[in-house]
Protein backbone atom coordinates (compact mmCIF):
# COMPACT_ATOMS: atom_id res chain seq x y z
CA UNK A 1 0.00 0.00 0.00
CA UNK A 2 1.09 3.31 -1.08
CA UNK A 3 1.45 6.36 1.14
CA UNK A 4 -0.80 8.98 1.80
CA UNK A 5 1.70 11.72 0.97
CA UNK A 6 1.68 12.23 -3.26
CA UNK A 7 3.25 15.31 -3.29
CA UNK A 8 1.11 16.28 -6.48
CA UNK A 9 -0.54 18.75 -4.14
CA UNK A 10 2.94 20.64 -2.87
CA UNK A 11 2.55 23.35 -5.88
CA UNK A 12 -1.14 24.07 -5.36
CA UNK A 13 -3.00 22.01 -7.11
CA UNK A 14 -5.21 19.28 -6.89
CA UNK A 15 -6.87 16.61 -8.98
CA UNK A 16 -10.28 15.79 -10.03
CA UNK A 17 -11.78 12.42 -10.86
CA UNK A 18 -9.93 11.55 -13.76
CA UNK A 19 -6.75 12.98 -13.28
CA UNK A 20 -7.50 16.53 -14.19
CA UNK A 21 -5.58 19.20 -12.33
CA UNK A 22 -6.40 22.19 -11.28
CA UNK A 23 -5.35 25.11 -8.53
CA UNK A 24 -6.69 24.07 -5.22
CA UNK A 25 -8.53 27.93 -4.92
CA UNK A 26 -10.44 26.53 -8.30
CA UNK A 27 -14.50 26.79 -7.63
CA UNK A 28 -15.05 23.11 -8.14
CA UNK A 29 -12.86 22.28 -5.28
CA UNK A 30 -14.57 24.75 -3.00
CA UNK A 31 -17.44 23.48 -4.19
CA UNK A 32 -16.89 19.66 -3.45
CA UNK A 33 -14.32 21.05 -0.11
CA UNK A 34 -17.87 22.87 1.44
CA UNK A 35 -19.84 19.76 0.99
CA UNK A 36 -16.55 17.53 2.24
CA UNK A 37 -16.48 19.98 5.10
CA UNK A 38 -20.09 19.08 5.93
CA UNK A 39 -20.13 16.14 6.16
CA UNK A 40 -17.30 15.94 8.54
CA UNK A 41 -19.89 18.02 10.49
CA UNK A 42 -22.75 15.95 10.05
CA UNK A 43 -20.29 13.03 11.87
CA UNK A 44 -19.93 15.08 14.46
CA UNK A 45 -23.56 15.73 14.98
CA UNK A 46 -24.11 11.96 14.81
CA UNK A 47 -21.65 11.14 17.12
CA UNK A 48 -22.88 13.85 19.64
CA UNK A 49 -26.57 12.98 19.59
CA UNK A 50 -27.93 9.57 21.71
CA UNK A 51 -31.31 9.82 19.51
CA UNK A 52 -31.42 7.22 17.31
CA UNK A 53 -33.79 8.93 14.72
CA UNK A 54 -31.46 11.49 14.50
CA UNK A 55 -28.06 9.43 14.30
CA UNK A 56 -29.79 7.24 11.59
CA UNK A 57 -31.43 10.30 9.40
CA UNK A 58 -27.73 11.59 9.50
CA UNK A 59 -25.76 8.70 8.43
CA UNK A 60 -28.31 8.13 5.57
CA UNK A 61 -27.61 11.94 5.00
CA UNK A 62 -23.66 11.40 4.67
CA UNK A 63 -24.14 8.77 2.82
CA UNK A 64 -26.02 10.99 0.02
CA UNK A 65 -22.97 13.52 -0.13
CA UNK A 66 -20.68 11.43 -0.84
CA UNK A 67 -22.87 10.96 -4.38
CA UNK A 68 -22.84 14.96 -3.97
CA UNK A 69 -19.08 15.26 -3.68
CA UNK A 70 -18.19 12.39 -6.34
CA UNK A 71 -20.85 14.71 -8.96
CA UNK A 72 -18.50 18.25 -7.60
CA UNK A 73 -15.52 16.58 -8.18
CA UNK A 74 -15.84 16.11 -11.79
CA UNK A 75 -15.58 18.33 -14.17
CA UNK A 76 -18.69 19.08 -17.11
CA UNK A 77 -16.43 17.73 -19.68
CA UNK A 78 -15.82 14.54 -17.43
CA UNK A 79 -20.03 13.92 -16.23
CA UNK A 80 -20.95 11.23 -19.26
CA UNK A 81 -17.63 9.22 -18.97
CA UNK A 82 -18.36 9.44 -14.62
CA UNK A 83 -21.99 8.20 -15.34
CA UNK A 84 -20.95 5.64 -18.01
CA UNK A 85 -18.06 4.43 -15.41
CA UNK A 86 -21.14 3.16 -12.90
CA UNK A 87 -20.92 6.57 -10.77
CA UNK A 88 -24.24 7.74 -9.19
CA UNK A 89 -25.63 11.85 -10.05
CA UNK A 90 -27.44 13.65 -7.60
CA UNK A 91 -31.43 12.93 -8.34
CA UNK A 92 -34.67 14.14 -7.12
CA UNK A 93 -34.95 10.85 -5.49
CA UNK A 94 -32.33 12.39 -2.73
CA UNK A 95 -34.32 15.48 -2.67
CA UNK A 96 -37.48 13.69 -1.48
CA UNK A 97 -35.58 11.44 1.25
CA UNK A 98 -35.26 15.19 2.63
CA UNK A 99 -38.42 16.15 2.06
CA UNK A 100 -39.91 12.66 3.66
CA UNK A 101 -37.80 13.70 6.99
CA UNK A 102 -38.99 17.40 7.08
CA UNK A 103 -42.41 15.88 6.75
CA UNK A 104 -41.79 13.51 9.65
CA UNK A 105 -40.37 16.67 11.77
CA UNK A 106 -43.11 18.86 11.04
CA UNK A 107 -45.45 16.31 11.68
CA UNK A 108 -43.90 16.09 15.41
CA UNK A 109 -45.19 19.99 15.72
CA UNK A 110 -41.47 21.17 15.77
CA UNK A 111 -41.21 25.03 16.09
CA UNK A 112 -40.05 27.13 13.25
CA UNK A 113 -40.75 30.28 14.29
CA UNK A 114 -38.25 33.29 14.93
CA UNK A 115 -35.04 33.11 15.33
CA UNK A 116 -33.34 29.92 17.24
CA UNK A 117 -30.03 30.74 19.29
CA UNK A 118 -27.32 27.71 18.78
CA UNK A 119 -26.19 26.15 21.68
CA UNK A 120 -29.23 24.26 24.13
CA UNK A 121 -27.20 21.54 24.26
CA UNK A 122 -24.23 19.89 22.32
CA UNK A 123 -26.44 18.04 19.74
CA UNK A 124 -28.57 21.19 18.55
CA UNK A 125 -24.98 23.03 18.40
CA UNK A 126 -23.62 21.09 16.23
CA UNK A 127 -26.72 20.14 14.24
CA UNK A 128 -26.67 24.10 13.95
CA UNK A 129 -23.07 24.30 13.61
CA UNK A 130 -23.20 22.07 10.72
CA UNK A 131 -26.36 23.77 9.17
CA UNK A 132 -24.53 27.26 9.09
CA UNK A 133 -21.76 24.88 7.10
CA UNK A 134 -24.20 23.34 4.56
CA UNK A 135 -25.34 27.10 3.98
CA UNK A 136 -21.75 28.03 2.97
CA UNK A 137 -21.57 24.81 1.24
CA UNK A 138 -24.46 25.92 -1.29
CA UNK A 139 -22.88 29.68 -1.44
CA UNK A 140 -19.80 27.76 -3.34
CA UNK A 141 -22.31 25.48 -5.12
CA UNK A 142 -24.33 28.65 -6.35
CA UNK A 143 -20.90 29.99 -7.43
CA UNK A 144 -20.03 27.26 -9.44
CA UNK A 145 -23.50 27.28 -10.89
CA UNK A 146 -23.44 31.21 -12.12
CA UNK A 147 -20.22 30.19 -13.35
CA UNK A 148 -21.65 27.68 -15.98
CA UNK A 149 -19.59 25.15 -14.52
CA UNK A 150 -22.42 22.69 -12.55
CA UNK A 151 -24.65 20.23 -14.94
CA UNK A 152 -26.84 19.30 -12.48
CA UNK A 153 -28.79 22.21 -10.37
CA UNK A 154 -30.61 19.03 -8.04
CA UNK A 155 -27.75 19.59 -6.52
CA UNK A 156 -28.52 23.17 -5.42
CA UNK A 157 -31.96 21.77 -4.43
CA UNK A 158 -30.00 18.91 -2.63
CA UNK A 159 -28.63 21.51 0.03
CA UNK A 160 -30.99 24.23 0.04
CA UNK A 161 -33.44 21.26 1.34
CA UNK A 162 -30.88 20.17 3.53
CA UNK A 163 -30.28 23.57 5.46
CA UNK A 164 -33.51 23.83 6.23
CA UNK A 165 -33.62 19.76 7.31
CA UNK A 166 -30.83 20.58 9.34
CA UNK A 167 -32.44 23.75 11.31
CA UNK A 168 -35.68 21.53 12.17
CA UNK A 169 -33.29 18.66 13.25
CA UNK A 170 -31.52 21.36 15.56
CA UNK A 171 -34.84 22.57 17.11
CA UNK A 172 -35.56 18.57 17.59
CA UNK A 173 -32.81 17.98 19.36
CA UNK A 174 -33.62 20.84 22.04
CA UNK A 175 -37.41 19.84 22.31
CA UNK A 176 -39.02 17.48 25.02
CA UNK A 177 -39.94 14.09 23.28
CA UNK A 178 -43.20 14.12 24.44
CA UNK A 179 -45.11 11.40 21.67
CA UNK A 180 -41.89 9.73 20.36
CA UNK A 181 -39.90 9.94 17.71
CA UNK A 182 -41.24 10.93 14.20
CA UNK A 183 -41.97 8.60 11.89
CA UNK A 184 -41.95 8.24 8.17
């Protein structure tokens, strides 16, 4: 097994999936970076919370940018050769496993009214913290979007959604469970 340490990177660069380099400011690598970033956060949200809706909605979750960060880390000119080498695009399908959980939340009569301050306990926080991270995330998304450089604009629908998952999950996290735990 080969080391971790290329030194492709040492002048700036990076690659993307198939071998294309390009300066490590580039959009697409802020891009796929915010949503890498994210999902680092979304582990530590899971690993902070003891509620097993929660912990199981969010590993699901990760598991869906990973497809988001494989898409962001190809370029246009690269999409048909990614698709046609068995590699999965962000779909509407994703979009509506986010919509079934905001549903389920909703449904549980969680609060979205005025302004929430972060910080109730550690697994809002981070739930926020992360939130405030997948906002960012689609900021570099838009970017590369008004650039002409993203195929797919589920993508932007992908995170928006999320966000706004994310927020409700937040507020869950510093209710009372007084019914149980949604259900979908």
């Amino acid at each position: 097994m080969g080391s971790i340490v290329t030194r492709t990177g040492d002048a700036g660069t990076t690659g993307l999936m198939y071998n294309r380099r390009v300066p490590k400011s580039h959009p697409r690598v802020e891009a796929y970076g915010g949503v890498d970033e994210l999902n680092a956060a979304l582990g530590m949200a899971r690993a902070s919370t003891g509620d097993p809706f929660l912990g199981g909605s969010l590993l699901a979750i990760q598991k869906h940018l990973v497809v988001v960060m494989g898409e962001l880390a190809t370029g246009v000119e690269d999409l048909e050769r990614y698709v046609r080498d068995g590699f999965q695009l962000v779909t509407a399908a994703q979009v509506a496993v986010l919509d079934d959980l905001v549903t389920a939340l909703e449904a549980r009569k969680i609060s979205f009214s005025g302004w929430a301050t972060p910080g109730a306990n550690p697994s809002a926080a981070t739930l926020d913290l992360a939130r405030t991270i997948c906002r960012r995330a689609e900021r570099r998304v838009v970017a590369l979007h008004e650039a002409g450089d993203l195929r797919n604009a589920e993508i932007l629908v992908f995170l928006n959604r999320l966000s706004d998952l994310l927020w409700l999950m937040a507020r869950w996290a510093e209710s009372p469970r007084e019914g149980g735990e949604p259900t979908m």
